[in-house]
PDB file of N, CA and C in Angstrom:
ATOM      1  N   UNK A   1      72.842  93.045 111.975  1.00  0.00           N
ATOM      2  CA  UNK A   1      74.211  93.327 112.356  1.00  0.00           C
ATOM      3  C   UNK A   1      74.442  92.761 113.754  1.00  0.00           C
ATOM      4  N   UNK A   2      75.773  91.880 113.911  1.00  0.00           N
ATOM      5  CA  UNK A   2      75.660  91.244 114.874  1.00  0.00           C
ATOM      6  C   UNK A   2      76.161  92.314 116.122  1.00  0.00           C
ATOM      7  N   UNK A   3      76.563  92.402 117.537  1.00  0.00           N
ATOM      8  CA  UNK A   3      76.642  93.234 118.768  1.00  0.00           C
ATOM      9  C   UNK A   3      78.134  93.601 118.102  1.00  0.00           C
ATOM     10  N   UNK A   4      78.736  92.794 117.919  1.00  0.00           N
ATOM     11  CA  UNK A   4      80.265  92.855 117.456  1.00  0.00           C
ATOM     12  C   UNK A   4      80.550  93.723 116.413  1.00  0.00           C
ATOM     13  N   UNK A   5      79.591  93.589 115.433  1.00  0.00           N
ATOM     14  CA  UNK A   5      80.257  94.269 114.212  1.00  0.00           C
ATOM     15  C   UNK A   5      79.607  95.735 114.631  1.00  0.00           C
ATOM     16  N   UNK A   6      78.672  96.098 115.201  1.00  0.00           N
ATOM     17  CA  UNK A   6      78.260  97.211 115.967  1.00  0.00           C
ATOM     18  C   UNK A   6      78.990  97.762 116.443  1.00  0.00           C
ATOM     19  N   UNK A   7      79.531  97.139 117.888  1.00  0.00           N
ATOM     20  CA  UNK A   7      80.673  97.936 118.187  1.00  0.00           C
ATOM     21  C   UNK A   7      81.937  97.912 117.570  1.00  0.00           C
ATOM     22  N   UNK A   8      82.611  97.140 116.698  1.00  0.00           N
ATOM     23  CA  UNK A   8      83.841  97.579 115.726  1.00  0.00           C
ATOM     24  C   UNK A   8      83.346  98.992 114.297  1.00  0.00           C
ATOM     25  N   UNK A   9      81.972  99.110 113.826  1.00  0.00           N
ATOM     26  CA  UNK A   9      81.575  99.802 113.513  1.00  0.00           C
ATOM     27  C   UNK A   9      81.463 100.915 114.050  1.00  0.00           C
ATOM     28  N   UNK A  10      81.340 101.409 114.991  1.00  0.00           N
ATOM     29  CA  UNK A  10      81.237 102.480 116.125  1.00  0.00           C
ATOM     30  C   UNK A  10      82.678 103.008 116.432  1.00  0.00           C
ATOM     31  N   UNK A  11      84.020 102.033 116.201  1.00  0.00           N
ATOM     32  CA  UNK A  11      85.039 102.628 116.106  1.00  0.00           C
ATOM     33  C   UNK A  11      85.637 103.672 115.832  1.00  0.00           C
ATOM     34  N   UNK A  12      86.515 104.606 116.187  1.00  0.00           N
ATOM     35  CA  UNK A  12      87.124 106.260 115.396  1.00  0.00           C
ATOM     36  C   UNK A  12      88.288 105.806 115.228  1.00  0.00           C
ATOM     37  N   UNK A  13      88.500 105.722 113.998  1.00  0.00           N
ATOM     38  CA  UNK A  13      90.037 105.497 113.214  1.00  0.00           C
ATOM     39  C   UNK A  13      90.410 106.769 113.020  1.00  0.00           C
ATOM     40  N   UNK A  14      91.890 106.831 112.961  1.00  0.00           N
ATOM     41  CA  UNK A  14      92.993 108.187 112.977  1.00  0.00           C
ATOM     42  C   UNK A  14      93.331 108.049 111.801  1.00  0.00           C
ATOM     43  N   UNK A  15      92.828 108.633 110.689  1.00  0.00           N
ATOM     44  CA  UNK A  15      93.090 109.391 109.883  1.00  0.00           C
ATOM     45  C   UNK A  15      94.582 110.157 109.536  1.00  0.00           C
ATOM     46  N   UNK A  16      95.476 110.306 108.741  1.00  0.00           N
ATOM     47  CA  UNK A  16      96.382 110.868 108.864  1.00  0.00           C
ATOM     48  C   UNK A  16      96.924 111.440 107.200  1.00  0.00           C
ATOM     49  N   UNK A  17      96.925 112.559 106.685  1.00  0.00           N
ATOM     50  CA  UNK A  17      97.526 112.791 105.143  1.00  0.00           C
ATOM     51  C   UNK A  17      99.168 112.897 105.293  1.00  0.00           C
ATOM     52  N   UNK A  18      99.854 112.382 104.447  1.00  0.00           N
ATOM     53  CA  UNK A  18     101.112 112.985 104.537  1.00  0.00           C
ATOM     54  C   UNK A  18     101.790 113.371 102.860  1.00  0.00           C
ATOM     55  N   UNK A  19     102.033 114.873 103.481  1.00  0.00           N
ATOM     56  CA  UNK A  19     102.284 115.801 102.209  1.00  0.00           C
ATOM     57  C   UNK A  19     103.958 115.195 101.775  1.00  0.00           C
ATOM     58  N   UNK A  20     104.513 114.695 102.437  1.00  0.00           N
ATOM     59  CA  UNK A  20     105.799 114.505 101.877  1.00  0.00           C
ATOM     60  C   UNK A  20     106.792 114.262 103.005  1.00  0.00           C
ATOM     61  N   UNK A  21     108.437 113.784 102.874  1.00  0.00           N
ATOM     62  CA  UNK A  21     108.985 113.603 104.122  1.00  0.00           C
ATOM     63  C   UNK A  21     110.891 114.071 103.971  1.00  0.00           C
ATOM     64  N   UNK A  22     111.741 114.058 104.797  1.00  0.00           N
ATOM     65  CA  UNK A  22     112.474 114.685 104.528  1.00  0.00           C
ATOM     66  C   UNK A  22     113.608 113.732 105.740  1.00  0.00           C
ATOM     67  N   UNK A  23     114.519 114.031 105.532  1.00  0.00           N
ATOM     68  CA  UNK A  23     115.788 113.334 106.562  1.00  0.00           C
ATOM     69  C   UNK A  23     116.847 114.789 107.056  1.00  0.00           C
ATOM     70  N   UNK A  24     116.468 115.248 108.345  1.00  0.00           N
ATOM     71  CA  UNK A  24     117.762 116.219 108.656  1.00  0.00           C
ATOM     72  C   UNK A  24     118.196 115.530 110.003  1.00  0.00           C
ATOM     73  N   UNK A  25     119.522 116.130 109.886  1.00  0.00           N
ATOM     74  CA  UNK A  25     120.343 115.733 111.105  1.00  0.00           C
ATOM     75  C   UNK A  25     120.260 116.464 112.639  1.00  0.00           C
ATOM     76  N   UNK A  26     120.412 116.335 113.568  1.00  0.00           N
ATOM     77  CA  UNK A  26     120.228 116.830 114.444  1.00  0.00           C
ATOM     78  C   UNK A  26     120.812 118.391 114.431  1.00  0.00           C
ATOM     79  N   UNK A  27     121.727 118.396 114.206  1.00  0.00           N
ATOM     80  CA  UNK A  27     122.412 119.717 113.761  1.00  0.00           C
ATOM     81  C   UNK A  27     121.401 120.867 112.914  1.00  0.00           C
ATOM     82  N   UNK A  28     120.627 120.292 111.998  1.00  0.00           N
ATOM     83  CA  UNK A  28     119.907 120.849 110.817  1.00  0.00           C
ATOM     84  C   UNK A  28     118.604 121.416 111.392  1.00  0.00           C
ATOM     85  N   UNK A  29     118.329 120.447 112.037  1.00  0.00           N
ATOM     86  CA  UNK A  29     117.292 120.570 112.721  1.00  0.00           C
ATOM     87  C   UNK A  29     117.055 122.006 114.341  1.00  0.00           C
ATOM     88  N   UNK A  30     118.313 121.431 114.596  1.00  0.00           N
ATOM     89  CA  UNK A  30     118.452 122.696 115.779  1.00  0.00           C
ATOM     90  C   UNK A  30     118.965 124.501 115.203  1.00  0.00           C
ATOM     91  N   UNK A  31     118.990 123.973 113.929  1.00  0.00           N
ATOM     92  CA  UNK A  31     119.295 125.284 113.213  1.00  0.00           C
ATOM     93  C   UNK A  31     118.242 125.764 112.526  1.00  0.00           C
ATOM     94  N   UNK A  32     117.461 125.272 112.497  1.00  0.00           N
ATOM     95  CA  UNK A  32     116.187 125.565 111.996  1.00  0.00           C
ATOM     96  C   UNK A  32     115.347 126.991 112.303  1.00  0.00           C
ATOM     97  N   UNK A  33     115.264 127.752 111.516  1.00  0.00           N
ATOM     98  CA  UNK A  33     114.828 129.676 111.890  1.00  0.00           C
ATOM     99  C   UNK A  33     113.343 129.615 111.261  1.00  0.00           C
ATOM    100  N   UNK A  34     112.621 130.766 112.114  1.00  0.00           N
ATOM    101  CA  UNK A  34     111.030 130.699 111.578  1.00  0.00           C
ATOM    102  C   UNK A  34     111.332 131.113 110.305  1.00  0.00           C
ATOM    103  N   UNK A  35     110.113 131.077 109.330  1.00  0.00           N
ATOM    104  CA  UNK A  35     110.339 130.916 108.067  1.00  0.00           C
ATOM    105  C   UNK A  35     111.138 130.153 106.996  1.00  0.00           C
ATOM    106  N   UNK A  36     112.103 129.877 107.573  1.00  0.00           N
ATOM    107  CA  UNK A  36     113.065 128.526 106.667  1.00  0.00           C
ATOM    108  C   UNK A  36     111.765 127.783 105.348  1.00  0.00           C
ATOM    109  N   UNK A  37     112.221 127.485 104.738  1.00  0.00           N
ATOM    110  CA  UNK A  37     112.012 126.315 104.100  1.00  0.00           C
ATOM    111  C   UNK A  37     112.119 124.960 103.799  1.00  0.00           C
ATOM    112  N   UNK A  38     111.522 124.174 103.762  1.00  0.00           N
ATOM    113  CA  UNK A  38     112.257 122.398 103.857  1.00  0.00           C
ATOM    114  C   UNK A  38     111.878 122.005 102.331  1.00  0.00           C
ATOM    115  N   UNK A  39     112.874 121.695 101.955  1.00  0.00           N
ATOM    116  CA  UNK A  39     111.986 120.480 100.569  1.00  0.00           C
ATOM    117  C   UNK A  39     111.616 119.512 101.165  1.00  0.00           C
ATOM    118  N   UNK A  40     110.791 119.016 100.673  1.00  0.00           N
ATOM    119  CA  UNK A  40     110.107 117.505 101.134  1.00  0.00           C
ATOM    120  C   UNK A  40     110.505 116.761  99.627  1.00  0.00           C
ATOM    121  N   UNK A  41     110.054 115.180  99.682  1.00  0.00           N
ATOM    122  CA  UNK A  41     110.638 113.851  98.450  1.00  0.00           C
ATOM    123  C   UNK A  41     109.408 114.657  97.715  1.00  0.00           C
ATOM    124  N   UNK A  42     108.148 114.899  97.861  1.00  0.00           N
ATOM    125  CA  UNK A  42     107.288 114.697  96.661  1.00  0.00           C
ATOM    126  C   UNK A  42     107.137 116.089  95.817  1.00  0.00           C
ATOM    127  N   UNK A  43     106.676 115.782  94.534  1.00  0.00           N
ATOM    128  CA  UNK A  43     106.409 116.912  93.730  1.00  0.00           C
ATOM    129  C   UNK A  43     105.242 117.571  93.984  1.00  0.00           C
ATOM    130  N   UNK A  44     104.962 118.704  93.771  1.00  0.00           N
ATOM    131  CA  UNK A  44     103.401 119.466  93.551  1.00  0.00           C
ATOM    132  C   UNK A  44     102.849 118.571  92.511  1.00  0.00           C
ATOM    133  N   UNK A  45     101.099 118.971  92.532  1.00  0.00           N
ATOM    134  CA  UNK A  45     100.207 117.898  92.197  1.00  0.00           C
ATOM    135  C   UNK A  45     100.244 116.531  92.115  1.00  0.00           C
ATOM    136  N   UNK A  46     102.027 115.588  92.835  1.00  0.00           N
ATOM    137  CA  UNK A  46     101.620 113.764  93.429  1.00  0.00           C
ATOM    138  C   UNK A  46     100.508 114.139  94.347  1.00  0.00           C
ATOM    139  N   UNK A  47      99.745 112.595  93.630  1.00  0.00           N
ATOM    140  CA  UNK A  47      99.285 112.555  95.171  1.00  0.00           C
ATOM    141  C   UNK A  47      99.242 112.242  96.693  1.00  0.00           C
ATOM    142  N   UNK A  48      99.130 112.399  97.420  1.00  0.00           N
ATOM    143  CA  UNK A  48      99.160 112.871  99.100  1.00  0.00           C
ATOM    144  C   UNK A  48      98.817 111.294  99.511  1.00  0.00           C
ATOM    145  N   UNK A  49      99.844 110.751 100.018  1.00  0.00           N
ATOM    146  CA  UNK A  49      99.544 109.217 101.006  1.00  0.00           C
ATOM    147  C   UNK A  49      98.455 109.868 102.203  1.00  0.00           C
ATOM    148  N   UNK A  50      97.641 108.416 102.231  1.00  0.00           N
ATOM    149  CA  UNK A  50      96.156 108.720 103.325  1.00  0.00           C
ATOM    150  C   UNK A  50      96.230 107.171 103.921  1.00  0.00           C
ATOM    151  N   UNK A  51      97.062 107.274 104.891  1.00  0.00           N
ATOM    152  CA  UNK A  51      96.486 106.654 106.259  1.00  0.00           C
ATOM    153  C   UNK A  51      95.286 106.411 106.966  1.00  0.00           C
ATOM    154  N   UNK A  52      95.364 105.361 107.830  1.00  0.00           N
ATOM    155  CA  UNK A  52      94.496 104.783 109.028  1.00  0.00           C
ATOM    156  C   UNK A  52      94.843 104.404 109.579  1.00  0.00           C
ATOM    157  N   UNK A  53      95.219 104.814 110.778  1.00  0.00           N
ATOM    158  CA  UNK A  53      95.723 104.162 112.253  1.00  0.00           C
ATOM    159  C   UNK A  53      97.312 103.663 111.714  1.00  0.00           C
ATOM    160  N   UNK A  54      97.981 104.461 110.899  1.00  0.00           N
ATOM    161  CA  UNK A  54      99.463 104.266 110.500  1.00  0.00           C
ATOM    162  C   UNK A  54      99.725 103.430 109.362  1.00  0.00           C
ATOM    163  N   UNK A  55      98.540 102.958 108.932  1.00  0.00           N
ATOM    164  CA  UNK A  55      99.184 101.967 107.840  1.00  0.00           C
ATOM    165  C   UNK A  55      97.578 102.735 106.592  1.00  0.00           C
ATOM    166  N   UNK A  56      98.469 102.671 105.559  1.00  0.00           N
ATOM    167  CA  UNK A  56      98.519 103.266 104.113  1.00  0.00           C
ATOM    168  C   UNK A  56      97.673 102.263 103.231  1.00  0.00           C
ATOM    169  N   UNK A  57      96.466 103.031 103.334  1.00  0.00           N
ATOM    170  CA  UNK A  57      95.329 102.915 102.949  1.00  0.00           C
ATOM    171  C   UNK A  57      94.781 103.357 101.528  1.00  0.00           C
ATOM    172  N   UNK A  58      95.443 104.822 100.556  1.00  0.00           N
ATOM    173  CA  UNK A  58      94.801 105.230  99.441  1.00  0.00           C
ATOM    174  C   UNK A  58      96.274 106.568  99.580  1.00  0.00           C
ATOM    175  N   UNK A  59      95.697 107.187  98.390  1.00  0.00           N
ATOM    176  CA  UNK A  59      96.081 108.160  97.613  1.00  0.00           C
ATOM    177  C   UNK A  59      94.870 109.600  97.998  1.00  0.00           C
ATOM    178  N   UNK A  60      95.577 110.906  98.176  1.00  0.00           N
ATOM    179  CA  UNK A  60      94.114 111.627  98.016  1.00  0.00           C
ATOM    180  C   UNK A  60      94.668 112.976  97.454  1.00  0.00           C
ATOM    181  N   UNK A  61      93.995 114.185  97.350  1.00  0.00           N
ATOM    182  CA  UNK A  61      94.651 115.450  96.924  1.00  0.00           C
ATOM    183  C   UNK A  61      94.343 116.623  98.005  1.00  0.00           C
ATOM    184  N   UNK A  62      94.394 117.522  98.462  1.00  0.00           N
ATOM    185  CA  UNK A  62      94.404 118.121  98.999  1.00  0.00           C
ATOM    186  C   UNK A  62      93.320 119.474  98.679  1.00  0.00           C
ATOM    187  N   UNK A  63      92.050 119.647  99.155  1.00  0.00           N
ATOM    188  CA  UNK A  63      90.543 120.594  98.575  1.00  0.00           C
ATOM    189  C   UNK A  63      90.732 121.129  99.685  1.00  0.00           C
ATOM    190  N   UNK A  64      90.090 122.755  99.077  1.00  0.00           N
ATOM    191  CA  UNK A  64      89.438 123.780 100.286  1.00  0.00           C
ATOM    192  C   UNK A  64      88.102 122.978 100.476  1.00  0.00           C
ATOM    193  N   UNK A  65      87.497 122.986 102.611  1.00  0.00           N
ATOM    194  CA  UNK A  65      86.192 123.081 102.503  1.00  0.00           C
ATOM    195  C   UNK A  65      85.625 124.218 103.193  1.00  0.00           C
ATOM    196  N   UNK A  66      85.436 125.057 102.972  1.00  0.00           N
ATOM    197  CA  UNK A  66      85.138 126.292 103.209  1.00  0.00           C
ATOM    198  C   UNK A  66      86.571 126.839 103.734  1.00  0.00           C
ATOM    199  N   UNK A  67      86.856 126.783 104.934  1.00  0.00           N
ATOM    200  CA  UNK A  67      88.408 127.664 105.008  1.00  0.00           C
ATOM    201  C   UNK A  67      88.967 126.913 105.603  1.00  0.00           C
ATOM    202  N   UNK A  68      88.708 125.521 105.285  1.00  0.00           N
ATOM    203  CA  UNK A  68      89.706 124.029 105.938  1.00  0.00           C
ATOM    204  C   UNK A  68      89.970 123.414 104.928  1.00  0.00           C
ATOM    205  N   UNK A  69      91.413 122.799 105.434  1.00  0.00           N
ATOM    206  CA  UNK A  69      91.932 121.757 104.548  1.00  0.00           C
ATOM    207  C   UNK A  69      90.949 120.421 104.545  1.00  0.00           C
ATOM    208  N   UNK A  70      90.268 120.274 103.598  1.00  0.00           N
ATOM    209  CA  UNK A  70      90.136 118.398 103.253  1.00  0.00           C
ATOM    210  C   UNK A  70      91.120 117.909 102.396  1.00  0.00           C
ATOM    211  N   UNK A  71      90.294 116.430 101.958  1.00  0.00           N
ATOM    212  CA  UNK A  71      90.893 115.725 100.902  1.00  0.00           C
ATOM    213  C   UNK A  71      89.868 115.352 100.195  1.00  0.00           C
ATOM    214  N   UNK A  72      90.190 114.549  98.948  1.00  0.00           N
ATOM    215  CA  UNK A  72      89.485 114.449  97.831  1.00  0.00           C
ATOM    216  C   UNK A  72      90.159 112.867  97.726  1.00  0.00           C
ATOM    217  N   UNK A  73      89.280 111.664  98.016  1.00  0.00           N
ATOM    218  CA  UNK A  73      89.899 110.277  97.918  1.00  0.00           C
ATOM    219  C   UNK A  73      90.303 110.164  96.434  1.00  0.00           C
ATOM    220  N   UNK A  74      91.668 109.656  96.121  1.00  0.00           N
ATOM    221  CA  UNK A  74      91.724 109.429  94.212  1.00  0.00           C
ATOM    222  C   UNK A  74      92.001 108.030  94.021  1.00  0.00           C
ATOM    223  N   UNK A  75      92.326 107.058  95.166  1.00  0.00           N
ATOM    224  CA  UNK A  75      92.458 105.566  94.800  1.00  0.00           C
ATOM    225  C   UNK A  75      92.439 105.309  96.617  1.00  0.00           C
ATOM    226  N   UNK A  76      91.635 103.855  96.713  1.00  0.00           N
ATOM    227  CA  UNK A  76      91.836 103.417  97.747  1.00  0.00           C
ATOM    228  C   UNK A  76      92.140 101.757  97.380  1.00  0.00           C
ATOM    229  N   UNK A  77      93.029 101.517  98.471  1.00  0.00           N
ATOM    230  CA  UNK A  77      93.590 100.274  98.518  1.00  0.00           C
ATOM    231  C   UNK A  77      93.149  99.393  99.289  1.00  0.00           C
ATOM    232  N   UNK A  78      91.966  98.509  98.854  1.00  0.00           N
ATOM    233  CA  UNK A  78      91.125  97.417  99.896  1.00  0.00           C
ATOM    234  C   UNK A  78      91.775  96.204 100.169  1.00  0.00           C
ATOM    235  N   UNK A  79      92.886  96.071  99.983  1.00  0.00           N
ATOM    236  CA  UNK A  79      93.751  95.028 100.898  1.00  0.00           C
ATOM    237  C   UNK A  79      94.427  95.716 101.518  1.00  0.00           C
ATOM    238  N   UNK A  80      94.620  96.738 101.544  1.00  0.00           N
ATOM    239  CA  UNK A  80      95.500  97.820 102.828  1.00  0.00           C
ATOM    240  C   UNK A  80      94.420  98.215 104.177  1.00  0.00           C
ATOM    241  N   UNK A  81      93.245  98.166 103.506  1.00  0.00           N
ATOM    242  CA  UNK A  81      92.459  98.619 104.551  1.00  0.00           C
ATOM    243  C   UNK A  81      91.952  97.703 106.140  1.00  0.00           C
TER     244      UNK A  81
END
């Protein structure tokens, strides 16, 4: 392994899941009370877009690991990566 690919290997990429997304107006938003509810675009059981460093990398689902949220990879996209 050359010094280079060492240190690009050694890299920490940001990770990011996103459960779903939504459009409110400023108004909506400043009205916003604890407990409220938001719909988000996606349905229960789609699967969950999985990022790297902002750009959209795979598909994943959402697992308990002990009393934390993981993910469970279900497709990754190697020209996205």
């Amino acid at each position: 392994m050359s010094q280079l690919s060492k240190v690009l290997s050694d890299l920490n990429i940001k990770l990011t899941v996103v459960v779903g997304d939504t459009n409110m107006t400023v108004a909506e938003i400043g009205a916003l009370t604890q407990g409220q509810v938001i719909s988000l675009d996606r349905n229960l059981g789609e699967p969950l877009k999985l990022y790297a460093n902002g750009k959209l990398i795979g598909l994943c689902e959402a697992v308990a690991v002990n009393d934390k949220y993981g993910i469970k990879i279900l497709e990754l996209f190697p020209d996205k990566a």
